[in-house]
C-alpha atoms as a PDB file:
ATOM      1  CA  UNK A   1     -61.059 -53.055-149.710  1.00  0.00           C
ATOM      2  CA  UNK A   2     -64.893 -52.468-150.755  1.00  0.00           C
ATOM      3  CA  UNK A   3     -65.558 -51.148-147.600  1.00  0.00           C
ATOM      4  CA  UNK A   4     -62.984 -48.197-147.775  1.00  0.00           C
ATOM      5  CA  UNK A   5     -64.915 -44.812-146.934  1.00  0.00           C
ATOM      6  CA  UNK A   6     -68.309 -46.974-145.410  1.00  0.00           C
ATOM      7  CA  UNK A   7     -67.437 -46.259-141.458  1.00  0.00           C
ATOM      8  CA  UNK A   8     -67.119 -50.484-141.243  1.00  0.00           C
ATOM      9  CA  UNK A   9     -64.553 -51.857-139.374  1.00  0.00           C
ATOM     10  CA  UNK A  10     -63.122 -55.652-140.220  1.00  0.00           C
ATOM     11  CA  UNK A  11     -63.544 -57.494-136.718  1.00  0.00           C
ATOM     12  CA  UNK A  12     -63.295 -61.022-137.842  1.00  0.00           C
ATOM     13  CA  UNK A  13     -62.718 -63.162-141.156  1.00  0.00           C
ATOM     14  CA  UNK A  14     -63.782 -66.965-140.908  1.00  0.00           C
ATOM     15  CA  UNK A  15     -63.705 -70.051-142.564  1.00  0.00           C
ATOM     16  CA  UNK A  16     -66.735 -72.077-143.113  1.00  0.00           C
ATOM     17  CA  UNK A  17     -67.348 -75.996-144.056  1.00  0.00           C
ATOM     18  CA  UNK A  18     -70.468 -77.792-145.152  1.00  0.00           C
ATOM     19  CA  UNK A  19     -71.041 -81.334-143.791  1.00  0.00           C
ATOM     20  CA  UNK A  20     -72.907 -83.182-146.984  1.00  0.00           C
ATOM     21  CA  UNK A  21     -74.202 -85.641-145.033  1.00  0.00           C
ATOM     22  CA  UNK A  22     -76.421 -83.809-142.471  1.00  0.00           C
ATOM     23  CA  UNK A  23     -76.569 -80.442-144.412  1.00  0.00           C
ATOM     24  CA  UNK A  24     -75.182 -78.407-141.942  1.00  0.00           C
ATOM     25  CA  UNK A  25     -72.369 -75.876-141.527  1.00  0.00           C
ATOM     26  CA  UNK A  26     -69.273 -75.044-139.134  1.00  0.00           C
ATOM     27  CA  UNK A  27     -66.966 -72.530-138.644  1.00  0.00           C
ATOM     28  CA  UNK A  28     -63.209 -73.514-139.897  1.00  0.00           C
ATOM     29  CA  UNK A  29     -59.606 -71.500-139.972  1.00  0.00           C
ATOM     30  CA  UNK A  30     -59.525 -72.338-143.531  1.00  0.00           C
ATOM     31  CA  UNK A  31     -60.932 -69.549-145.830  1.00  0.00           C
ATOM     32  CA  UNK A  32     -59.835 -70.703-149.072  1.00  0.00           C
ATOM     33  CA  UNK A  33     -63.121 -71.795-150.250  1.00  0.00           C
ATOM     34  CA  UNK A  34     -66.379 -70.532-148.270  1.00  0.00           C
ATOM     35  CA  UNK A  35     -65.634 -67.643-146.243  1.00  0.00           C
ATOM     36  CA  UNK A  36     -67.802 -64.882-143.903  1.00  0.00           C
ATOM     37  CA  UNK A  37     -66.523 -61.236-142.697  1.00  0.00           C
ATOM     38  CA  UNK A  38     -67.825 -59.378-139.396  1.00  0.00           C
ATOM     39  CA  UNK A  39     -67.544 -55.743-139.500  1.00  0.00           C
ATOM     40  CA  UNK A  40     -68.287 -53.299-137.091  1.00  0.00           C
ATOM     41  CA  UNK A  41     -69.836 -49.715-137.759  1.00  0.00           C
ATOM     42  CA  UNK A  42     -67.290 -46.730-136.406  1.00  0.00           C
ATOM     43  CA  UNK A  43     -69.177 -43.689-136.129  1.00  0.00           C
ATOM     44  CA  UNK A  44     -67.823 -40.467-138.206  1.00  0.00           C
ATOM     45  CA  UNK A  45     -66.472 -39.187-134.870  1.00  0.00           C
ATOM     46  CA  UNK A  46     -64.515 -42.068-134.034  1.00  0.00           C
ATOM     47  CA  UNK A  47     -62.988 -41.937-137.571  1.00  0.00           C
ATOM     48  CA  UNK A  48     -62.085 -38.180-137.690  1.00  0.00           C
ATOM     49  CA  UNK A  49     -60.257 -39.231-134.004  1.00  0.00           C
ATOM     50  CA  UNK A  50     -58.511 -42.222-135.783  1.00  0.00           C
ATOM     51  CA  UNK A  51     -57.594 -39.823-138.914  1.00  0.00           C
ATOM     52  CA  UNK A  52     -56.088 -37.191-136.870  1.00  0.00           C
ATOM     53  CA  UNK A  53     -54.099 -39.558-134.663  1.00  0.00           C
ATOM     54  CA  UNK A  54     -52.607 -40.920-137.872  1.00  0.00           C
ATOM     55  CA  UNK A  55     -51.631 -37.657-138.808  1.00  0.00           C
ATOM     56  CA  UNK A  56     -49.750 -36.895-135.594  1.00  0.00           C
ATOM     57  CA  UNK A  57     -47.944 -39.951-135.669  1.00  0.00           C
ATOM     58  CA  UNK A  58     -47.059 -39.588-138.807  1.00  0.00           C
ATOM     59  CA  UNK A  59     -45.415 -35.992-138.364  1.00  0.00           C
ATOM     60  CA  UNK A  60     -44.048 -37.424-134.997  1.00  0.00           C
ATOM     61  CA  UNK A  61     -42.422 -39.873-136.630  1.00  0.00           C
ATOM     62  CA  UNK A  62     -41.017 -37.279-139.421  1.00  0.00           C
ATOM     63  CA  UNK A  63     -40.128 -35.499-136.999  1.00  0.00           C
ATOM     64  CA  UNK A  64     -37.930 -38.275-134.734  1.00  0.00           C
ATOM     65  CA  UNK A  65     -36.556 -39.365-138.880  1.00  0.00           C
ATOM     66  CA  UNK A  66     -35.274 -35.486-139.161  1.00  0.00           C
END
């Protein structure tokens, strides 16, 4: 993803429609066409945290594999 390494955190993807005939917009579950993101910022310590979770779980679960 083009955020990888930015501290942003995907929240929320949604679909979006235009009505032509009063100019306005909506939000929609479709996202094939028109489309917006919300991301949150993490801060650097809550990523380190998040890193270094992922590495004990991940040698926890070599371990349980073993």
């Amino acid at each position: 993803m083009l955020t990888e390494g930015t501290g942003l955190e995907l929240e929320q993807v949604a679909g979006m429609v235009m009505n032509p005939w009063n100019g306005t917009w909506a939000l929609s579950t479709s996202t094939e066409v028109n489309y917006i993101a919300y991301f949150s910022k993490v801060s650097l310590a809550d990523r380190l945290q998040q890193k270094q979770q992922l590495g004990l779980n991940s040698k926890a679960a070599d371990l349980a594999s073993a």
